[in-house]
N, C-alpha and C. Protein backbone atom coordinates (compact mmCIF):
# COMPACT_ATOMS: atom_id res chain seq x y z
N UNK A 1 0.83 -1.18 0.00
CA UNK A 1 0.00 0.00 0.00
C UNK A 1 0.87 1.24 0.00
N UNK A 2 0.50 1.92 -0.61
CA UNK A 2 0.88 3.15 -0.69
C UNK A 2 0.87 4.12 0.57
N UNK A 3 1.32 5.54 0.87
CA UNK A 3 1.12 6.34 1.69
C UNK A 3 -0.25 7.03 2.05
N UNK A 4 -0.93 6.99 0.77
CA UNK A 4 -1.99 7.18 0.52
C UNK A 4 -3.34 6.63 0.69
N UNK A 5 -2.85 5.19 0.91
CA UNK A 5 -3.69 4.13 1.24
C UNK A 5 -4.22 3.24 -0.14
N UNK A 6 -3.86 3.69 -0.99
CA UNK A 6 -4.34 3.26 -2.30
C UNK A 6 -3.25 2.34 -2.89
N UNK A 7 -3.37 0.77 -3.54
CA UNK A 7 -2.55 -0.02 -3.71
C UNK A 7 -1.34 0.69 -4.88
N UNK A 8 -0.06 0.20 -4.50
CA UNK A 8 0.51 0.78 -5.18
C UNK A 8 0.80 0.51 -6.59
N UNK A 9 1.07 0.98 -7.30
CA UNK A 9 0.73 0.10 -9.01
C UNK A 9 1.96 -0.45 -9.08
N UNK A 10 2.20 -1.52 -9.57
CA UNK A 10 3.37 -2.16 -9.98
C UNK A 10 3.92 -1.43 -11.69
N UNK A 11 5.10 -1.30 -11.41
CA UNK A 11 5.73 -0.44 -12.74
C UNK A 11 5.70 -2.25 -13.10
N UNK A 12 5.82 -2.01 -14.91
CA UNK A 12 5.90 -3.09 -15.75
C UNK A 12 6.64 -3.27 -16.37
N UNK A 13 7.63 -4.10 -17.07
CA UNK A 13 8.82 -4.21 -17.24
C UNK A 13 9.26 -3.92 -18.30
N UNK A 14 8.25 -3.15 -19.24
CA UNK A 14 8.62 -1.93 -20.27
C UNK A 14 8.48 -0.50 -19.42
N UNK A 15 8.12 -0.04 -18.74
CA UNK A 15 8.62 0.91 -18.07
C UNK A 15 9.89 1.12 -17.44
N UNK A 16 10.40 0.23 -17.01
CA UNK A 16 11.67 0.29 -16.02
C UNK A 16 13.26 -1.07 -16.63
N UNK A 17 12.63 -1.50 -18.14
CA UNK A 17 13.49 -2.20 -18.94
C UNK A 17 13.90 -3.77 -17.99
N UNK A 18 12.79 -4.09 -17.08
CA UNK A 18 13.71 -4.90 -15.75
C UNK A 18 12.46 -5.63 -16.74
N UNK A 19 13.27 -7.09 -16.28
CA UNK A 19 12.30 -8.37 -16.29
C UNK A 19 11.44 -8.46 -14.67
N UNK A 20 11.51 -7.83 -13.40
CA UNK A 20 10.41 -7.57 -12.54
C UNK A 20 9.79 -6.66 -12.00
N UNK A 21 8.85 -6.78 -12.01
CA UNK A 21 7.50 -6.12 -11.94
C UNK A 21 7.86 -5.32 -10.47
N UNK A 22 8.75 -3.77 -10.61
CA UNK A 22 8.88 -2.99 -9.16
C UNK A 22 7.80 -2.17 -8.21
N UNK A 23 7.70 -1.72 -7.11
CA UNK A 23 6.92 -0.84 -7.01
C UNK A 23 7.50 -0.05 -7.08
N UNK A 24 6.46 1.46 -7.16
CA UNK A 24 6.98 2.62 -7.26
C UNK A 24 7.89 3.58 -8.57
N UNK A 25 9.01 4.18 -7.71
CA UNK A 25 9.72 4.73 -9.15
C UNK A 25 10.58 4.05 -9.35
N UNK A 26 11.31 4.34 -10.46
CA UNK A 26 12.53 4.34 -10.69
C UNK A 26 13.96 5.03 -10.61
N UNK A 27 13.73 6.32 -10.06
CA UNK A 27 14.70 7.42 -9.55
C UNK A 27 15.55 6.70 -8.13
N UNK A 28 16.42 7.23 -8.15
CA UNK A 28 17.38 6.59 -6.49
C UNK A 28 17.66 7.87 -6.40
N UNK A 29 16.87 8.89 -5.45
CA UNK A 29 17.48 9.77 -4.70
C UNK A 29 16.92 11.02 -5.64
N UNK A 30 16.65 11.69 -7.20
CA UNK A 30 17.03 11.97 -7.73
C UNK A 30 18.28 12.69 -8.37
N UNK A 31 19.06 12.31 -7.84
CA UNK A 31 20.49 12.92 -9.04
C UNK A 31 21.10 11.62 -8.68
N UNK A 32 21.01 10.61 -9.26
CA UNK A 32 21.63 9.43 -9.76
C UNK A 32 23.34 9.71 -10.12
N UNK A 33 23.41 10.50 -11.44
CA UNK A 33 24.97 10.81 -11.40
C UNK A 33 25.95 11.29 -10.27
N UNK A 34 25.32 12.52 -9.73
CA UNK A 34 26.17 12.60 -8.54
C UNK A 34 26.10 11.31 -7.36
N UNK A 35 25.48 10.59 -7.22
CA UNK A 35 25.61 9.27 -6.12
C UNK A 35 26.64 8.72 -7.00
N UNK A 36 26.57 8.05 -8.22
CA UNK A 36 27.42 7.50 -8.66
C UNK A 36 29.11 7.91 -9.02
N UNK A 37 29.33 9.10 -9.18
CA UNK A 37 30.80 10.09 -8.99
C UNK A 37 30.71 10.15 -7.47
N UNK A 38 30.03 10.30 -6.20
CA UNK A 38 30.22 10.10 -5.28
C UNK A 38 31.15 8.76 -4.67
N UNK A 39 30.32 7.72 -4.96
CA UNK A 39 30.57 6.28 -4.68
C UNK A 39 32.37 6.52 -5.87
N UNK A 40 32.18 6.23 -6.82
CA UNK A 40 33.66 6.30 -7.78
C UNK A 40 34.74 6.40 -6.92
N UNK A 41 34.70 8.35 -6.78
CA UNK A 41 35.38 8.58 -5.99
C UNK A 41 35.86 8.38 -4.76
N UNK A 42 34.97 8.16 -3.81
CA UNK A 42 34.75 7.16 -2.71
C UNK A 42 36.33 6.01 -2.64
N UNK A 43 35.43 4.95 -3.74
CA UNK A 43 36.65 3.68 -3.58
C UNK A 43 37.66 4.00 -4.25
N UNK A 44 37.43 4.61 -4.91
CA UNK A 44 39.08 5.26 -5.46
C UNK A 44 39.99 5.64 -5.13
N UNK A 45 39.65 6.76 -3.88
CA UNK A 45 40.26 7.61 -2.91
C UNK A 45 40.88 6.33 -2.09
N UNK A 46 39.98 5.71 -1.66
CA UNK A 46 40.46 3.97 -0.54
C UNK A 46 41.22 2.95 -0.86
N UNK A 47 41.36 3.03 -2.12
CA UNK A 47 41.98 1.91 -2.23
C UNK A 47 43.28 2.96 -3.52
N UNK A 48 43.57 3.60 -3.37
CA UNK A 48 44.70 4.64 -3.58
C UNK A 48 45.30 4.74 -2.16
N UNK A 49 44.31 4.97 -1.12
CA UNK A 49 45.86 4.81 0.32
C UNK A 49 45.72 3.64 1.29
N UNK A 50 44.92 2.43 1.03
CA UNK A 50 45.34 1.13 0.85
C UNK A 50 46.37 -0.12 0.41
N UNK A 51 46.03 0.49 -0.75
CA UNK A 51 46.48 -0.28 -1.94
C UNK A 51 47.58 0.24 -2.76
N UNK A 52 48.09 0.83 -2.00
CA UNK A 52 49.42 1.78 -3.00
C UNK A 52 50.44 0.67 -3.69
N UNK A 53 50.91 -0.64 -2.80
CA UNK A 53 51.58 -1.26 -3.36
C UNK A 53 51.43 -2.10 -4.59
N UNK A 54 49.96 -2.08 -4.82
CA UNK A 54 49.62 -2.58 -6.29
C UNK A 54 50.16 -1.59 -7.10
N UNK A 55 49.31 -0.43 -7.11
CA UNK A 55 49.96 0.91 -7.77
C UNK A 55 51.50 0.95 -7.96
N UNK A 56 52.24 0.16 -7.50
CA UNK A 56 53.88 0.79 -7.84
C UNK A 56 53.76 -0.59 -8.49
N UNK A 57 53.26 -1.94 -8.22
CA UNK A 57 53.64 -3.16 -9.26
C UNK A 57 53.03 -2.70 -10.41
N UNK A 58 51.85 -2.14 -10.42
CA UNK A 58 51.88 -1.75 -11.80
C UNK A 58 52.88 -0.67 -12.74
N UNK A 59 53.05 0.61 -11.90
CA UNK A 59 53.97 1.27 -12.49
C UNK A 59 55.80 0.49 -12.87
N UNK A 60 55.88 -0.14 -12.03
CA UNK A 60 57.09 -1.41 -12.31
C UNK A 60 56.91 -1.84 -13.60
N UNK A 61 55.88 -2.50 -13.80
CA UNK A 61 55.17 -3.36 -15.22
C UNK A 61 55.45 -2.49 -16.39
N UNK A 62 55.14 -1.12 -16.45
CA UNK A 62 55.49 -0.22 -17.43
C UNK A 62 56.95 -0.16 -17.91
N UNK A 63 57.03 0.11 -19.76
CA UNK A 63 58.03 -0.19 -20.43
C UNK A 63 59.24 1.25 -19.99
N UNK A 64 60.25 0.99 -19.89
CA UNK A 64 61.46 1.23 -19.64
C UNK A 64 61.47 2.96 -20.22
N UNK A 65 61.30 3.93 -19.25
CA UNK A 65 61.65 5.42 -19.90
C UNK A 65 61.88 6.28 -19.11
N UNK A 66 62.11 7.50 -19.62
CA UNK A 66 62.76 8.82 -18.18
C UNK A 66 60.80 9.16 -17.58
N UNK A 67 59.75 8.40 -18.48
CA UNK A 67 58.62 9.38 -17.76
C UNK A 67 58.30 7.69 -16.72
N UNK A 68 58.24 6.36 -17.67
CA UNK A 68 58.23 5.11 -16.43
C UNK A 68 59.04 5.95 -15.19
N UNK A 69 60.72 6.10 -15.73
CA UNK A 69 61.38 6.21 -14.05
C UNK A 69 60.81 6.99 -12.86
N UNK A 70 60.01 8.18 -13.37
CA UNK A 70 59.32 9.39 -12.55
C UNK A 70 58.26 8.87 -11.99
N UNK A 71 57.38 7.95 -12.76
CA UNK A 71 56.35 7.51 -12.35
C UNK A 71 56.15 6.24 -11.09
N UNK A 72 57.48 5.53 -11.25
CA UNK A 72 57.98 4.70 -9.78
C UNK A 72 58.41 5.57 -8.72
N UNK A 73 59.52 6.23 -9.05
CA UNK A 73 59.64 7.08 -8.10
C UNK A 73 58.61 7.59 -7.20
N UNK A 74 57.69 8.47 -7.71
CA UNK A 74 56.45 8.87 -7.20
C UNK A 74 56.09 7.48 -6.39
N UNK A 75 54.91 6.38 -7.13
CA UNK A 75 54.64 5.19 -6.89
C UNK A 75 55.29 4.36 -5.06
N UNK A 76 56.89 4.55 -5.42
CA UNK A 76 57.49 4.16 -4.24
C UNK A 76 57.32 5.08 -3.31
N UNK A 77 57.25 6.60 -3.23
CA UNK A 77 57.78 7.19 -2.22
C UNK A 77 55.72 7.42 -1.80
N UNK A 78 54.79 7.23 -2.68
CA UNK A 78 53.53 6.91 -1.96
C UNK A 78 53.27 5.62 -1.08
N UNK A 79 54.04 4.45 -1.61
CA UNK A 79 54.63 3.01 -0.79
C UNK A 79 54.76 3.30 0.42
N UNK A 80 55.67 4.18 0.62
CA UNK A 80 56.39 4.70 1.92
C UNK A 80 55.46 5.47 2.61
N UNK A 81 54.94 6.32 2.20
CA UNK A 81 54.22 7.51 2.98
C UNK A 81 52.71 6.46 3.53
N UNK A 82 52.59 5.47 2.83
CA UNK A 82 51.04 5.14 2.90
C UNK A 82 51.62 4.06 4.19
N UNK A 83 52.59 3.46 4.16
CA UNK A 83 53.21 2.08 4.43
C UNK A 83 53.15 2.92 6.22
N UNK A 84 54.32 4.02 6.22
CA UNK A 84 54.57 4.85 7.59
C UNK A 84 53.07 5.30 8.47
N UNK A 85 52.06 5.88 7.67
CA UNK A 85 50.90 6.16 8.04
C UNK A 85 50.34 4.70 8.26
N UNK A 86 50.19 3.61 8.10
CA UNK A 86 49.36 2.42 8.83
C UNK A 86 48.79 1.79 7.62
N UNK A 87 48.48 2.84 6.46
CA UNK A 87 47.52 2.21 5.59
C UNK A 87 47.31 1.27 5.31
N UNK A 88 48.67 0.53 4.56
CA UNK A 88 48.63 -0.81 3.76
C UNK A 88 48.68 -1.95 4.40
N UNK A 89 48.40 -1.84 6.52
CA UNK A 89 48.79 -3.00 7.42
C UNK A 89 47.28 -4.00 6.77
N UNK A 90 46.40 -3.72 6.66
CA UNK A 90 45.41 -4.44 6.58
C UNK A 90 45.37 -5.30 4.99
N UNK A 91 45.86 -4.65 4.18
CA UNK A 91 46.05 -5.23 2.79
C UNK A 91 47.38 -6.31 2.97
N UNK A 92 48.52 -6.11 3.79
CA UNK A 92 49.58 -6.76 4.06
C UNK A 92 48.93 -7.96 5.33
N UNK A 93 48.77 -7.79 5.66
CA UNK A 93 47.82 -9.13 6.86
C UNK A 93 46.95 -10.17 5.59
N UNK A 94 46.21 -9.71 5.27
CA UNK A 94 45.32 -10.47 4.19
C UNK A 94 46.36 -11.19 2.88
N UNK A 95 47.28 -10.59 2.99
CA UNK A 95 48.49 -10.77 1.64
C UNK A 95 49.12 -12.20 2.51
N UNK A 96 49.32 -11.56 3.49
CA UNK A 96 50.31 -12.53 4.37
C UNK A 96 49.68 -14.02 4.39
N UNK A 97 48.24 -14.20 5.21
CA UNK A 97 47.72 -15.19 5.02
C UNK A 97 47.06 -15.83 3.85
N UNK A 98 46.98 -14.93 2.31
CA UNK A 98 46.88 -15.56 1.36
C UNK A 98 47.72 -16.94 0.97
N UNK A 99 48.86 -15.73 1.42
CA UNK A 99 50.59 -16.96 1.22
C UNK A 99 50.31 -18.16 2.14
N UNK A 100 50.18 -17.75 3.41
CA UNK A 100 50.12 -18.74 4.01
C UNK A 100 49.19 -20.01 3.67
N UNK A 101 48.12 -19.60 3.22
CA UNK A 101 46.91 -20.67 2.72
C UNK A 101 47.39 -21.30 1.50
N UNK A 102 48.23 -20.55 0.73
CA UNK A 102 48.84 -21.43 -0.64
C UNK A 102 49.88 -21.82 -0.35
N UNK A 103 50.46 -21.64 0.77
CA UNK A 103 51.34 -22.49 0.62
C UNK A 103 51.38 -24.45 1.62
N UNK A 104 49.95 -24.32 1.80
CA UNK A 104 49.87 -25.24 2.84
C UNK A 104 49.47 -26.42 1.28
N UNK A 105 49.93 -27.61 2.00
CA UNK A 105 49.80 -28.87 1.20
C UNK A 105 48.76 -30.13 1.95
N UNK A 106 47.97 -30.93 1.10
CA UNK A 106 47.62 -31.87 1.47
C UNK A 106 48.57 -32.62 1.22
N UNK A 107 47.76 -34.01 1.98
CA UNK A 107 48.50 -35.12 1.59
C UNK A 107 47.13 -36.23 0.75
């Protein structure tokens, strides 16, 4: 039921392109784009001072030049700054016992 008291109509699945039958609208919030550049930025920002040490294996991976060399440089000395601040303990714990789980053997 509605707020209104009146049943609510089910949208149909040429209205809303879904194979089920929703209530209500289809809007989230209305301004959809900004939630979504919100959220983006969000995990982006997190897993940039997380995850920095992926960020320098990738810049590693890059082919051999004076703009590659600048771009490790940078890469490492964010390693460091993120590594000194605490960041990457939780990505390095989870790393740690990955290893540990592959490296265990049955018999």
């Amino acid at each position: 039921m509605a707020d209104d008291g009146k049943p609510m109509r089910l949208m149909q699945g040429d209205d809303t392109l879904s194979p089920v039958d929703l209530p209500g609208s289809t809007m989230i919030g209305g301004r959809p784009l900004l939630w979504t550049s919100i959220v983006i930025a969000t995990a982006t920002a997190f897993l940039a001072l997380t995850n920095a040490i992926t960020i320098d294996g990738w810049a590693k991976e890059l082919p051999a030049g004076p703009v590659a060399a600048r771009v490790i440089a940078v890469t490492e000395g964010w390693v460091t700054l993120t590594d000194r601040a605490g960041l990457g303990a939780p990505r390095a714990f989870v790393h740690r016992q990955w290893k540990k789980a592959e490296a265990l053997r049955f018999d």
